[in-house]
PDB file of N, CA and C in Angstrom:
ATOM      1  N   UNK A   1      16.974 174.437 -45.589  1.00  0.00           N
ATOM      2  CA  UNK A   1      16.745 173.853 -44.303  1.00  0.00           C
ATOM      3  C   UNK A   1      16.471 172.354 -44.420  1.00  0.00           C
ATOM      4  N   UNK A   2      15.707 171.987 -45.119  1.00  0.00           N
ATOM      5  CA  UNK A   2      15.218 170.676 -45.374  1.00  0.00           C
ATOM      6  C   UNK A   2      16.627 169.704 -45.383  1.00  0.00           C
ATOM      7  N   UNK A   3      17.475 169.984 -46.809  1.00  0.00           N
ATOM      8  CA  UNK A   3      18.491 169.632 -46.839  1.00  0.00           C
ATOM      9  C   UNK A   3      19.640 169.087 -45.605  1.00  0.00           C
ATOM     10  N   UNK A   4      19.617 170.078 -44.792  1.00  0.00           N
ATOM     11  CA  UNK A   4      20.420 169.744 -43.714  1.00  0.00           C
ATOM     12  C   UNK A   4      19.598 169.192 -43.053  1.00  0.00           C
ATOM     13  N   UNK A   5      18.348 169.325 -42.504  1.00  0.00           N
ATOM     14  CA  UNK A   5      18.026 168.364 -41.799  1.00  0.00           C
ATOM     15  C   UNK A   5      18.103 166.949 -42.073  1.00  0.00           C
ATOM     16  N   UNK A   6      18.008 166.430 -43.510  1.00  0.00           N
ATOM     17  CA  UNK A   6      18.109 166.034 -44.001  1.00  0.00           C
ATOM     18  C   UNK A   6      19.500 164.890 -43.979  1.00  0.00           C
ATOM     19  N   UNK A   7      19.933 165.629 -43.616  1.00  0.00           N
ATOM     20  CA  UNK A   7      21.698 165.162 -43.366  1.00  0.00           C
ATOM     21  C   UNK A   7      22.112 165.165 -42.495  1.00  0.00           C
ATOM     22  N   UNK A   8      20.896 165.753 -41.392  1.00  0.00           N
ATOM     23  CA  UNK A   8      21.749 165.285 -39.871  1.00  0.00           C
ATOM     24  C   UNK A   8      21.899 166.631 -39.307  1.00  0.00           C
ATOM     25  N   UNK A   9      22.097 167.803 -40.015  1.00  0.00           N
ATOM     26  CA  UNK A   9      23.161 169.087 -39.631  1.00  0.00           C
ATOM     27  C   UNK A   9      22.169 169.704 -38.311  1.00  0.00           C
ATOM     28  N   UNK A  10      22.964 170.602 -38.012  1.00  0.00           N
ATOM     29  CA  UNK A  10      22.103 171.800 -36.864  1.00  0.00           C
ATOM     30  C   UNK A  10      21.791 172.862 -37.934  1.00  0.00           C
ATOM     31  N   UNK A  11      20.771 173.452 -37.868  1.00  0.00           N
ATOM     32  CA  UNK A  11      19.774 174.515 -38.275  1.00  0.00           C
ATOM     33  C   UNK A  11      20.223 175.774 -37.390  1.00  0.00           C
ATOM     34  N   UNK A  12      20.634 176.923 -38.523  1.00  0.00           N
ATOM     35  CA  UNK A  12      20.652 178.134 -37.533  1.00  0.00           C
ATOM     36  C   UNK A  12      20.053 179.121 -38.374  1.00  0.00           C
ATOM     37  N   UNK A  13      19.284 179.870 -38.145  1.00  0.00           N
ATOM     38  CA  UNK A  13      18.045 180.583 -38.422  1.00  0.00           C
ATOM     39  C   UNK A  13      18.020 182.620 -38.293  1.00  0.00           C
ATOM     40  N   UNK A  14      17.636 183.093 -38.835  1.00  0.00           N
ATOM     41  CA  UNK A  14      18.093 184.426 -38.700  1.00  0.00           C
ATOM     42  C   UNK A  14      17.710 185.369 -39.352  1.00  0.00           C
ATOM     43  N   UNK A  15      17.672 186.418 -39.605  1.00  0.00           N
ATOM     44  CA  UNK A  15      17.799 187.249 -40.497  1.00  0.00           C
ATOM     45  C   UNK A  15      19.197 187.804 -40.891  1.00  0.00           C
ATOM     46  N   UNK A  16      20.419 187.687 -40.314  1.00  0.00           N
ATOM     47  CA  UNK A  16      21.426 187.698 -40.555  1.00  0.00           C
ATOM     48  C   UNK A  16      22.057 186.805 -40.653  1.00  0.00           C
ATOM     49  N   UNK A  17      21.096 185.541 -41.350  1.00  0.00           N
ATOM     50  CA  UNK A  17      21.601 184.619 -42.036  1.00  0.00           C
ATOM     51  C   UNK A  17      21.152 184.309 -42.838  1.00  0.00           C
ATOM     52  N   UNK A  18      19.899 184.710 -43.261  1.00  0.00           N
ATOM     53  CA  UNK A  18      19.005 184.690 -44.548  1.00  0.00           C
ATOM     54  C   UNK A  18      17.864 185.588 -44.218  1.00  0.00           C
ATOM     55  N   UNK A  19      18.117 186.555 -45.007  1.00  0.00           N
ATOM     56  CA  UNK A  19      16.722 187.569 -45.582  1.00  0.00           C
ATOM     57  C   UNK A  19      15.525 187.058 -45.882  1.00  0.00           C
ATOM     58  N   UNK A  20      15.130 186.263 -46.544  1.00  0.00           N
ATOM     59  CA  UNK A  20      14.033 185.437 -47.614  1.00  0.00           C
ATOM     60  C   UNK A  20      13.369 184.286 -46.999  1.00  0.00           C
ATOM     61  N   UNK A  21      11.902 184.625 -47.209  1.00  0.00           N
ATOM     62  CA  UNK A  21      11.139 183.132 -46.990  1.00  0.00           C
ATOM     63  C   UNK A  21      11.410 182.409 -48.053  1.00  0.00           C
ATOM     64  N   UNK A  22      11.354 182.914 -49.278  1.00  0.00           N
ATOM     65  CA  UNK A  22      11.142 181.702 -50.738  1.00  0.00           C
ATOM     66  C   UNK A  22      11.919 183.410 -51.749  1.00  0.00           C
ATOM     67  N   UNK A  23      11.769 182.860 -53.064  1.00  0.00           N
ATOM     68  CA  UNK A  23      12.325 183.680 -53.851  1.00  0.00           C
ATOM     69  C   UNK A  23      11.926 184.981 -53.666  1.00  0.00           C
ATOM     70  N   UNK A  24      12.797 186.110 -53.688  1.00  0.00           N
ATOM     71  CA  UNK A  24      11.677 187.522 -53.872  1.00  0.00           C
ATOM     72  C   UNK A  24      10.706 187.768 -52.552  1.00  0.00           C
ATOM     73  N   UNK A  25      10.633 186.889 -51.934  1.00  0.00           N
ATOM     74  CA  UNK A  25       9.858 187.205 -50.537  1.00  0.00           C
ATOM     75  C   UNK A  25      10.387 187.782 -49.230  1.00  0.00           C
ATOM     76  N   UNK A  26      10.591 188.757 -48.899  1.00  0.00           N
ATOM     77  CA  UNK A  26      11.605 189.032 -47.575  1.00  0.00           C
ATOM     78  C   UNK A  26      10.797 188.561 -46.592  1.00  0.00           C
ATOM     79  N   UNK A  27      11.738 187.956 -45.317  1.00  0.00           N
ATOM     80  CA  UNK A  27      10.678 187.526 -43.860  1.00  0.00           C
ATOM     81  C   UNK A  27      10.716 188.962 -43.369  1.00  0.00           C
ATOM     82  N   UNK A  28       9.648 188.494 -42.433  1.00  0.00           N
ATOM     83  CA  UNK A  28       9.212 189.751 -41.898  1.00  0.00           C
ATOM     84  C   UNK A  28       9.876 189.796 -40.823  1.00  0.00           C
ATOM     85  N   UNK A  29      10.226 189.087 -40.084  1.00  0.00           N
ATOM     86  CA  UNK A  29      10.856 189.298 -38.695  1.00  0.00           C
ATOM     87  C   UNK A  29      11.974 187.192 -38.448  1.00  0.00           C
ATOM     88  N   UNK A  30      12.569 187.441 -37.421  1.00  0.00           N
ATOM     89  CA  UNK A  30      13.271 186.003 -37.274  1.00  0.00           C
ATOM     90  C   UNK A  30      12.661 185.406 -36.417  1.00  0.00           C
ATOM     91  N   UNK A  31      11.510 185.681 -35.583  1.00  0.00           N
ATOM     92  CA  UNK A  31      10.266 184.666 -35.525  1.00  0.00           C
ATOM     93  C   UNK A  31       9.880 184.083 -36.908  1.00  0.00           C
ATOM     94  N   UNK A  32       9.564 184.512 -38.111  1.00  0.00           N
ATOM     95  CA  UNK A  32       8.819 183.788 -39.085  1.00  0.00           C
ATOM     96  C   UNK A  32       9.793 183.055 -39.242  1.00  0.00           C
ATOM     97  N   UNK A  33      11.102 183.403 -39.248  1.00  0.00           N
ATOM     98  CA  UNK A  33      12.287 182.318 -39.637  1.00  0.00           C
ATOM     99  C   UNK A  33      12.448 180.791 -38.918  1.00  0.00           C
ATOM    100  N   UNK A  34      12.209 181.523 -37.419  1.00  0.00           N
ATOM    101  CA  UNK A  34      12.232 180.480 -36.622  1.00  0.00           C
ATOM    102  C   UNK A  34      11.197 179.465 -36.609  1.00  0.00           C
ATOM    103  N   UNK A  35       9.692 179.916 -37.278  1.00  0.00           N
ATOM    104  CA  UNK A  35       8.458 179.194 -37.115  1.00  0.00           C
ATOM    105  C   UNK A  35       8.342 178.466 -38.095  1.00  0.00           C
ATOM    106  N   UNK A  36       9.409 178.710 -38.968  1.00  0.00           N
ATOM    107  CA  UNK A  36       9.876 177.864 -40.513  1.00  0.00           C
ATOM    108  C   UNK A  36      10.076 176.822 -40.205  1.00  0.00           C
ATOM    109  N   UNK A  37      11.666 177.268 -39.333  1.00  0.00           N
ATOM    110  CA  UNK A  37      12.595 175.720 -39.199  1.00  0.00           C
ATOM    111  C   UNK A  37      11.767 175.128 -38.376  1.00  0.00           C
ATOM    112  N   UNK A  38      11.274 175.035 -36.917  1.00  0.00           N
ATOM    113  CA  UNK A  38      10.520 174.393 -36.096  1.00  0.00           C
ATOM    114  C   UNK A  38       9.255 173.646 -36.890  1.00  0.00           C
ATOM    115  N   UNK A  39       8.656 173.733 -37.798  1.00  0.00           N
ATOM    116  CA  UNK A  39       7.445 173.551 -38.583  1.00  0.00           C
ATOM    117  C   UNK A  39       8.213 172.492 -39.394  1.00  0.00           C
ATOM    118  N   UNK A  40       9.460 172.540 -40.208  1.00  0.00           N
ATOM    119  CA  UNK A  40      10.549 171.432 -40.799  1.00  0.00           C
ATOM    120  C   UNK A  40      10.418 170.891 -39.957  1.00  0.00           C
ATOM    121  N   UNK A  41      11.397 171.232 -38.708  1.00  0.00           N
ATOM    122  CA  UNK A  41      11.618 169.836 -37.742  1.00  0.00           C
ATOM    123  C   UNK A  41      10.476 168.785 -37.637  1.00  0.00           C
ATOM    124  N   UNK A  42       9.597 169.290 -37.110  1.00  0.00           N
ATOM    125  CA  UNK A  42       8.386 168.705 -36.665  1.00  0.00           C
ATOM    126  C   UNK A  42       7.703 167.805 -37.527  1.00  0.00           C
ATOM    127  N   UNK A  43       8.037 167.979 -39.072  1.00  0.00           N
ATOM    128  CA  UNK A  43       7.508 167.203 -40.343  1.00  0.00           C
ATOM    129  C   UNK A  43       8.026 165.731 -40.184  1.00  0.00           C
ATOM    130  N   UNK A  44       9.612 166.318 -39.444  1.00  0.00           N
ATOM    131  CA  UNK A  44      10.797 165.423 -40.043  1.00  0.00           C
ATOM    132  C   UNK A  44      10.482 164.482 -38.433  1.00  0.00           C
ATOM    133  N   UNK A  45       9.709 164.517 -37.402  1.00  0.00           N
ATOM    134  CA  UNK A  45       9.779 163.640 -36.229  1.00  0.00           C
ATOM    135  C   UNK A  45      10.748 164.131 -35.375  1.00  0.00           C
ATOM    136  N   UNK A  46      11.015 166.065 -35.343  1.00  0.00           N
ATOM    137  CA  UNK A  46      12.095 166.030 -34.509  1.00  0.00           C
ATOM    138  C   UNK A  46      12.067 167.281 -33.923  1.00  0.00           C
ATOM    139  N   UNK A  47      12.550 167.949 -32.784  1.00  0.00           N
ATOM    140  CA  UNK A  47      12.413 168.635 -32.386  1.00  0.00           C
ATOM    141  C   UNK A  47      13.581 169.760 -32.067  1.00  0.00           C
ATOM    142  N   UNK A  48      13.546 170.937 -31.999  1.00  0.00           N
ATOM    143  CA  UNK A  48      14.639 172.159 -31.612  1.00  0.00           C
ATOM    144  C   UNK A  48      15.520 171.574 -30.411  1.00  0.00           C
ATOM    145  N   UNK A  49      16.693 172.235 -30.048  1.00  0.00           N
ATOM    146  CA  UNK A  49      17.611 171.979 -29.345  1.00  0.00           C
ATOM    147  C   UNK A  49      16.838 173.166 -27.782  1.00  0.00           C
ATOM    148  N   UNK A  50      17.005 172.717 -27.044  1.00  0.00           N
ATOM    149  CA  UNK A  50      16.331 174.143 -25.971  1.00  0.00           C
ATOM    150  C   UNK A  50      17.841 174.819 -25.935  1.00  0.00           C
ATOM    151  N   UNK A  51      17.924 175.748 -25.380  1.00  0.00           N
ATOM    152  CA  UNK A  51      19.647 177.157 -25.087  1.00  0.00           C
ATOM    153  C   UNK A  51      20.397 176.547 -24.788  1.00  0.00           C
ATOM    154  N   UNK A  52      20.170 175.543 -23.389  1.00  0.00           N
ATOM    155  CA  UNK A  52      21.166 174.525 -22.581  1.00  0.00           C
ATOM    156  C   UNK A  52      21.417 173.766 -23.887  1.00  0.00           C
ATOM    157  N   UNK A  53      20.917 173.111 -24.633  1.00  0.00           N
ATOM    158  CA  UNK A  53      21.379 171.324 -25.782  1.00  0.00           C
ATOM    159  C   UNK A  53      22.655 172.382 -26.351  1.00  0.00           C
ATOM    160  N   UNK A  54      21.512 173.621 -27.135  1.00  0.00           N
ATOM    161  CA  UNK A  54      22.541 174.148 -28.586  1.00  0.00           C
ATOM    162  C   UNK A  54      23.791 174.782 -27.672  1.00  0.00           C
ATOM    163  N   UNK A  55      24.011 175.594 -26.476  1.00  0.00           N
ATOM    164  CA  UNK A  55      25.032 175.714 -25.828  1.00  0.00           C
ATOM    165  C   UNK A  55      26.421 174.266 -26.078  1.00  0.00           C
ATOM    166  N   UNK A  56      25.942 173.347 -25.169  1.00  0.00           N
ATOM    167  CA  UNK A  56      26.543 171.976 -25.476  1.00  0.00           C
ATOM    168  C   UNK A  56      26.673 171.355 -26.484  1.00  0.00           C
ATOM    169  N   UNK A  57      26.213 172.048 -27.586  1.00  0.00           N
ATOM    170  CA  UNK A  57      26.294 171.252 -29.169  1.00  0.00           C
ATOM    171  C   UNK A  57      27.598 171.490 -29.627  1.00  0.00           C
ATOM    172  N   UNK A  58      27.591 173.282 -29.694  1.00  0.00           N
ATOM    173  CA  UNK A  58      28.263 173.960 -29.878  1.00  0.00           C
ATOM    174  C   UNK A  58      29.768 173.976 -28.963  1.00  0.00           C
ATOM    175  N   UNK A  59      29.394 173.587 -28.103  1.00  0.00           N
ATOM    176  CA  UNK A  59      30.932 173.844 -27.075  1.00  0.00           C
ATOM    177  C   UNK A  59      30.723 175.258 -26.221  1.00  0.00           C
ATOM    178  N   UNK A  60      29.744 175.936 -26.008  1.00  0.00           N
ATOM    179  CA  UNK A  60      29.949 177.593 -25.429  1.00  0.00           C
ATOM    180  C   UNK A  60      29.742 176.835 -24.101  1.00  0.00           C
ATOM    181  N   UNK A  61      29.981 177.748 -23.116  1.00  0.00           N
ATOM    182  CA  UNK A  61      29.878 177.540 -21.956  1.00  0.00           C
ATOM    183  C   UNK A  61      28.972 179.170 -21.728  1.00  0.00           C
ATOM    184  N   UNK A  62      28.447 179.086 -20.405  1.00  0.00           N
ATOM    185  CA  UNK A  62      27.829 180.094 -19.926  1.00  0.00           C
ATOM    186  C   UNK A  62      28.501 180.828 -18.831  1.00  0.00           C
ATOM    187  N   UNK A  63      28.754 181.719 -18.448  1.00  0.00           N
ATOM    188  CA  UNK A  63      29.360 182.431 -18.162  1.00  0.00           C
ATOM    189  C   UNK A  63      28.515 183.414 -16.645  1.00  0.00           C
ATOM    190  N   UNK A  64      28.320 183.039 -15.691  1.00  0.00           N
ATOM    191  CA  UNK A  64      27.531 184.007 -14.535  1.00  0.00           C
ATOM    192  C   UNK A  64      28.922 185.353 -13.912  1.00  0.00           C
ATOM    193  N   UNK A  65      28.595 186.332 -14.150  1.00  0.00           N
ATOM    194  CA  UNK A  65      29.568 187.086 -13.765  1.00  0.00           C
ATOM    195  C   UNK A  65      28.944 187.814 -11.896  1.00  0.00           C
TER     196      UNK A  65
END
């Protein structure tokens, strides 16, 4: 995580994107994952994207049926 922040990148967070807090450690849930990266950001002077930013980062559009 550091790394990419590091470099500018977007952060995506998960358990089906990483199992592990640190070596040998499984997270317990993708809140702890998420309370990771947000806790990085925040070191680094910066803050999460809210649904609407990362929507528009990404290119998705939303969809009301």
């Amino acid at each position: 995580m550091m790394a990419t922040i590091a470099m500018g990148g977007h952060l995506r967070v998960g358990l089906e994107d990483n199992l592990y807090m640190s070596r040998g450690v499984l997270a317990k849930s993708n809140a702890q994952l998420v309370e990771r990266a947000v806790k990085l950001l925040e070191i680094n002077g910066l803050e999460p994207a809210t649904p609407d930013e990362a929507r528009e980062i990404y290119g998705l559009t939303r969809k009301v049926f």
